[in-house]
N, C-alpha and C. Protein backbone atom coordinates (compact mmCIF):
# COMPACT_ATOMS: atom_id res chain seq x y z
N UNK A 1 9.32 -9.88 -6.57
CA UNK A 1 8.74 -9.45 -5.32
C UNK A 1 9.17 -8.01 -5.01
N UNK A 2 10.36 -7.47 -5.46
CA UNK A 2 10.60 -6.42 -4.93
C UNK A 2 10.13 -5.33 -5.73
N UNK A 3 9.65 -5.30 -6.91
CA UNK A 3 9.01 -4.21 -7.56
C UNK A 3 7.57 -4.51 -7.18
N UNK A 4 7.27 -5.66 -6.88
CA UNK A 4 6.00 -5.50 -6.51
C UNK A 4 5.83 -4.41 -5.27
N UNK A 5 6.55 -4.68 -3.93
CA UNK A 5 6.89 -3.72 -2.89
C UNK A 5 6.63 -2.43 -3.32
N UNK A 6 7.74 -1.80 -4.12
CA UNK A 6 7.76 -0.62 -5.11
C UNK A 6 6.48 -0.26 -5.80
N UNK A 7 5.86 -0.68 -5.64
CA UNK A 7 4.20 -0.68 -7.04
C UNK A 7 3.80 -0.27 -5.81
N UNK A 8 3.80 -1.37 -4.75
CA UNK A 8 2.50 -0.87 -3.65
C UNK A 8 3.15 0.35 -2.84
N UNK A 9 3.92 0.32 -2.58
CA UNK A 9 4.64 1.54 -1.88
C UNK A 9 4.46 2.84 -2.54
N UNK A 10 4.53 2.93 -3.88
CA UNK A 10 4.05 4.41 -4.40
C UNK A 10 2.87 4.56 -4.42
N UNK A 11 1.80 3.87 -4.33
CA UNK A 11 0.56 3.23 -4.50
C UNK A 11 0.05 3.91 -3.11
N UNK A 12 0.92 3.69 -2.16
CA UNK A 12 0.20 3.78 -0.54
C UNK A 12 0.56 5.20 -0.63
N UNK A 13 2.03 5.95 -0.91
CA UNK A 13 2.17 7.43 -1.20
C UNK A 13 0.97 8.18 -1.42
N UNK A 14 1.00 7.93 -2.58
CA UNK A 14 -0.33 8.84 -3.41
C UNK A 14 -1.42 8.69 -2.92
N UNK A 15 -1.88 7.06 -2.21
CA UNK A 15 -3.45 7.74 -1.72
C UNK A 15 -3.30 8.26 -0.71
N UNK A 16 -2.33 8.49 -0.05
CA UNK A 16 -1.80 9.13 1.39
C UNK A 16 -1.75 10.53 1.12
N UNK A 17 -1.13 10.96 0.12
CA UNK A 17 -1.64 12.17 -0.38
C UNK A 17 -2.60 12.85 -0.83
N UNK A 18 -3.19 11.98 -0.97
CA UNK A 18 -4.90 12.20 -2.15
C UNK A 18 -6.26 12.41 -1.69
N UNK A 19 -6.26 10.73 -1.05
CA UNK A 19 -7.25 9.91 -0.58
C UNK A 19 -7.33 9.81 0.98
N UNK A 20 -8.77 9.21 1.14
CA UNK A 20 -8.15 9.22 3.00
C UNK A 20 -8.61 7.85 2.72
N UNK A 21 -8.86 7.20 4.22
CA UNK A 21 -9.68 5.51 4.52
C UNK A 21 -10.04 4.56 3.66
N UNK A 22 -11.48 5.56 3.12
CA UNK A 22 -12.18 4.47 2.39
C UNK A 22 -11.15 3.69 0.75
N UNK A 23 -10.39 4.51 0.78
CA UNK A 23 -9.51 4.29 -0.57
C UNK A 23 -8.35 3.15 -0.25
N UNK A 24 -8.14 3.47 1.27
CA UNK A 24 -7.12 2.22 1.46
C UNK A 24 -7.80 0.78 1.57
N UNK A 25 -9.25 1.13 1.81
CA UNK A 25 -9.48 -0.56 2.27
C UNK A 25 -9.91 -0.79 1.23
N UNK A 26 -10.26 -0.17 -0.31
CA UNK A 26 -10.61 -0.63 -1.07
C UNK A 26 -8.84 -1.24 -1.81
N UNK A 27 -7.64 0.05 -1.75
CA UNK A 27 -6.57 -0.92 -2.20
C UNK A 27 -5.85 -1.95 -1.66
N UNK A 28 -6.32 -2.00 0.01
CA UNK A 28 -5.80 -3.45 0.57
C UNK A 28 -6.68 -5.04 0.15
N UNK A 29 -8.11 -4.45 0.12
CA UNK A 29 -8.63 -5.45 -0.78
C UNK A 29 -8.00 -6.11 -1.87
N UNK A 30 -7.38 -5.25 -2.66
CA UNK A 30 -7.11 -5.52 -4.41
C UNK A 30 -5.91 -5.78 -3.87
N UNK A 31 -5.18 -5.86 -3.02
CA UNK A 31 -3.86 -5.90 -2.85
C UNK A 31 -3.95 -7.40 -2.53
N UNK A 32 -4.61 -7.61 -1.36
CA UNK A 32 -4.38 -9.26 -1.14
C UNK A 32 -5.57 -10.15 -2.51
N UNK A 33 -6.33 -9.40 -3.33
CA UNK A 33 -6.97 -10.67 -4.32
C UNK A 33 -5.51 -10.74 -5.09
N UNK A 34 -5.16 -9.74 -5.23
CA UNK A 34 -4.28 -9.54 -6.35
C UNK A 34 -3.06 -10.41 -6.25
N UNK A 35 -2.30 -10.49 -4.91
CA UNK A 35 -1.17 -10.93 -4.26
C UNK A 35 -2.00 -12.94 -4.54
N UNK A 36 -3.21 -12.79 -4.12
CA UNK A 36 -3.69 -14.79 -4.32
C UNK A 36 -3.83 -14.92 -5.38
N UNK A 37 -4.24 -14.12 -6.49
CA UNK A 37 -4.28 -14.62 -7.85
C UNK A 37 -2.77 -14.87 -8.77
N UNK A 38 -2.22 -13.57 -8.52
CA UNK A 38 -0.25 -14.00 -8.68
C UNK A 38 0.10 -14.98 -8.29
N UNK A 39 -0.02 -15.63 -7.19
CA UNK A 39 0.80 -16.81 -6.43
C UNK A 39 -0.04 -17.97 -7.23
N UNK A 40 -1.30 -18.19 -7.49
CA UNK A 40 -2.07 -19.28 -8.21
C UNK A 40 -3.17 -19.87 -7.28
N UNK A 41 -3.94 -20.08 -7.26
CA UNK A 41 -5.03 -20.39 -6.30
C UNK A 41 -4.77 -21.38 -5.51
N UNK A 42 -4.00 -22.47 -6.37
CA UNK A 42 -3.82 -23.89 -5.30
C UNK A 42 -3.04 -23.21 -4.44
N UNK A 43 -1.98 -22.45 -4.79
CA UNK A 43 -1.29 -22.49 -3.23
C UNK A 43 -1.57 -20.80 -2.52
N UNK A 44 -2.74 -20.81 -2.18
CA UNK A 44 -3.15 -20.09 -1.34
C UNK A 44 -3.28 -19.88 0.42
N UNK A 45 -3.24 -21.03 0.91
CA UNK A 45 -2.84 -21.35 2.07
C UNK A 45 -1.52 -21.69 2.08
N UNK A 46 -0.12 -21.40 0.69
CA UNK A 46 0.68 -21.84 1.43
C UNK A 46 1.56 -20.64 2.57
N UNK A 47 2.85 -21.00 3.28
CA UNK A 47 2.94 -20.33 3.63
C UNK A 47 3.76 -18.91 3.31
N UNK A 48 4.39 -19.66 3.03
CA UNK A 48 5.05 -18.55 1.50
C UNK A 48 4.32 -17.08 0.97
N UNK A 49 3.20 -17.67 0.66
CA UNK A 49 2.32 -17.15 -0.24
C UNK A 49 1.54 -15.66 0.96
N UNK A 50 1.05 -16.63 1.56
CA UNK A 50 0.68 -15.47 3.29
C UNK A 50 1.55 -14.54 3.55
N UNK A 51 2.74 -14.89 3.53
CA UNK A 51 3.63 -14.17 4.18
C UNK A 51 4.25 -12.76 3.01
N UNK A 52 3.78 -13.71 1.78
CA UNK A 52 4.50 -12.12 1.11
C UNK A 52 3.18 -11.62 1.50
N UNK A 53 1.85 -11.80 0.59
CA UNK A 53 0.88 -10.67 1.15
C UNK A 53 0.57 -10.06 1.73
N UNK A 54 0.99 -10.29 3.00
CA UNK A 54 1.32 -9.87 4.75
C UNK A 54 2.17 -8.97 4.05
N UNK A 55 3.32 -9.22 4.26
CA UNK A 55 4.35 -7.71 3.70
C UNK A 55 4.19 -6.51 2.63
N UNK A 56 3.54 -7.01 1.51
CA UNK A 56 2.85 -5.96 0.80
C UNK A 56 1.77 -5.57 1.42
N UNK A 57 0.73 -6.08 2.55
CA UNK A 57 -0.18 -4.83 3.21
C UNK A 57 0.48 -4.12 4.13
N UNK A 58 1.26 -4.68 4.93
CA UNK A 58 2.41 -3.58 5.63
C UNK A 58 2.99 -2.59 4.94
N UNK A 59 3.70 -2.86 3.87
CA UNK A 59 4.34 -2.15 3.01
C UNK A 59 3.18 -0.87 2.45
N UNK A 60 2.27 -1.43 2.32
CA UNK A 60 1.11 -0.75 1.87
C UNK A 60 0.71 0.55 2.89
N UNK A 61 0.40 -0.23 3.93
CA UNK A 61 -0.26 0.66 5.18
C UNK A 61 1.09 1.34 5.39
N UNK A 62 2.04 1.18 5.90
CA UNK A 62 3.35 1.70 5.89
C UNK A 62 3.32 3.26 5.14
N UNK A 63 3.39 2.22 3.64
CA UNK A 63 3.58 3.79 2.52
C UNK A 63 2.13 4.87 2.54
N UNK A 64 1.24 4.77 2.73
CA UNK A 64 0.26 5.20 3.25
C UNK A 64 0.09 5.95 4.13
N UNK A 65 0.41 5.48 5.59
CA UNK A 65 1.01 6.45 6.73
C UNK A 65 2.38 7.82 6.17
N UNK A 66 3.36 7.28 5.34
CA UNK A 66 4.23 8.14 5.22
C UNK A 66 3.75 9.41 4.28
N UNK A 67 2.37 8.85 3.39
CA UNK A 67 2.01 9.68 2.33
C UNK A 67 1.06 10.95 3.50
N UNK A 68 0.32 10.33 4.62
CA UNK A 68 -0.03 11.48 4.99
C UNK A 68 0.38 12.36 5.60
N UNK A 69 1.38 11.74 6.41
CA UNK A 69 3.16 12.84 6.99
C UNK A 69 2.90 13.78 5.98
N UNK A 70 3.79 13.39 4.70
CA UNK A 70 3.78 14.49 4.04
C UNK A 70 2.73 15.13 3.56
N UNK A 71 1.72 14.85 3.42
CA UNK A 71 0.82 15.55 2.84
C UNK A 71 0.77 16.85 4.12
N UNK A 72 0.55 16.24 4.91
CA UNK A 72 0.17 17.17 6.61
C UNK A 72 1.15 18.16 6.06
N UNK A 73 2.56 17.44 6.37
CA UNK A 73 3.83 18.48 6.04
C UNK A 73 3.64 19.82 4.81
N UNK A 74 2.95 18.98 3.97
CA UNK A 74 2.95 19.44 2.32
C UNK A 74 2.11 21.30 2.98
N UNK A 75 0.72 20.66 3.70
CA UNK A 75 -0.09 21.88 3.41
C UNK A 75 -0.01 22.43 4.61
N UNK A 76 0.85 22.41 5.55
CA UNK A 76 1.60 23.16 6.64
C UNK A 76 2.18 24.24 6.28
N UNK A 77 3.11 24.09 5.47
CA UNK A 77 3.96 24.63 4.69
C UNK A 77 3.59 26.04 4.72
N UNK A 78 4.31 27.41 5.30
CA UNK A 78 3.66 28.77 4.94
C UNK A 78 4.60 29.05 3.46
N UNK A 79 3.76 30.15 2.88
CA UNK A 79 3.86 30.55 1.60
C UNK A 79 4.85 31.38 1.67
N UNK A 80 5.71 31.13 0.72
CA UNK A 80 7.27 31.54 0.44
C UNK A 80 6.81 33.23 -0.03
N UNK A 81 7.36 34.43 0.52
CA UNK A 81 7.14 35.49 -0.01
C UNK A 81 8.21 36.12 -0.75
């Protein structure tokens, strides 16, 4: 679970840097098929199972928000003379 975190967390970085919107709802999509197909289909309602996916889209949206901080930060930035 915790490199998974790590996967999505650099994941939310970079499109935070990159990408805007439409890129996150396409990786929160893939994030929760992805998170129900790992856990196994029968236990898809369990609760277990909800609750990590829940935390990797937080984690997600989270790292995401922090990627566009910096990006903002990134091209703020005046040019070093």
């Amino acid at each position: 679970m915790f490199w998974g975190l790590v996967a999505v967390g650099a994941i939310g970085i970079l499109l935070g840097l990159r990408v805007r919107a439409p890129a996150l709802i396409v990786a929160t999509a893939a994030t929760v098929v992805v998170g129900a197909v790992a856990g196994g289909i029968g236990s898809l309602f369990d609760w277990h199972r909800l609750l990590s996916i829940l935390l990797l889209l937080v984690t997600l949206q989270c790292a995401y928000l922090l990627g566009l901080l910096l990006g903002v930060m990134w091209r703020r930035m005046p040019p070093e003379q």
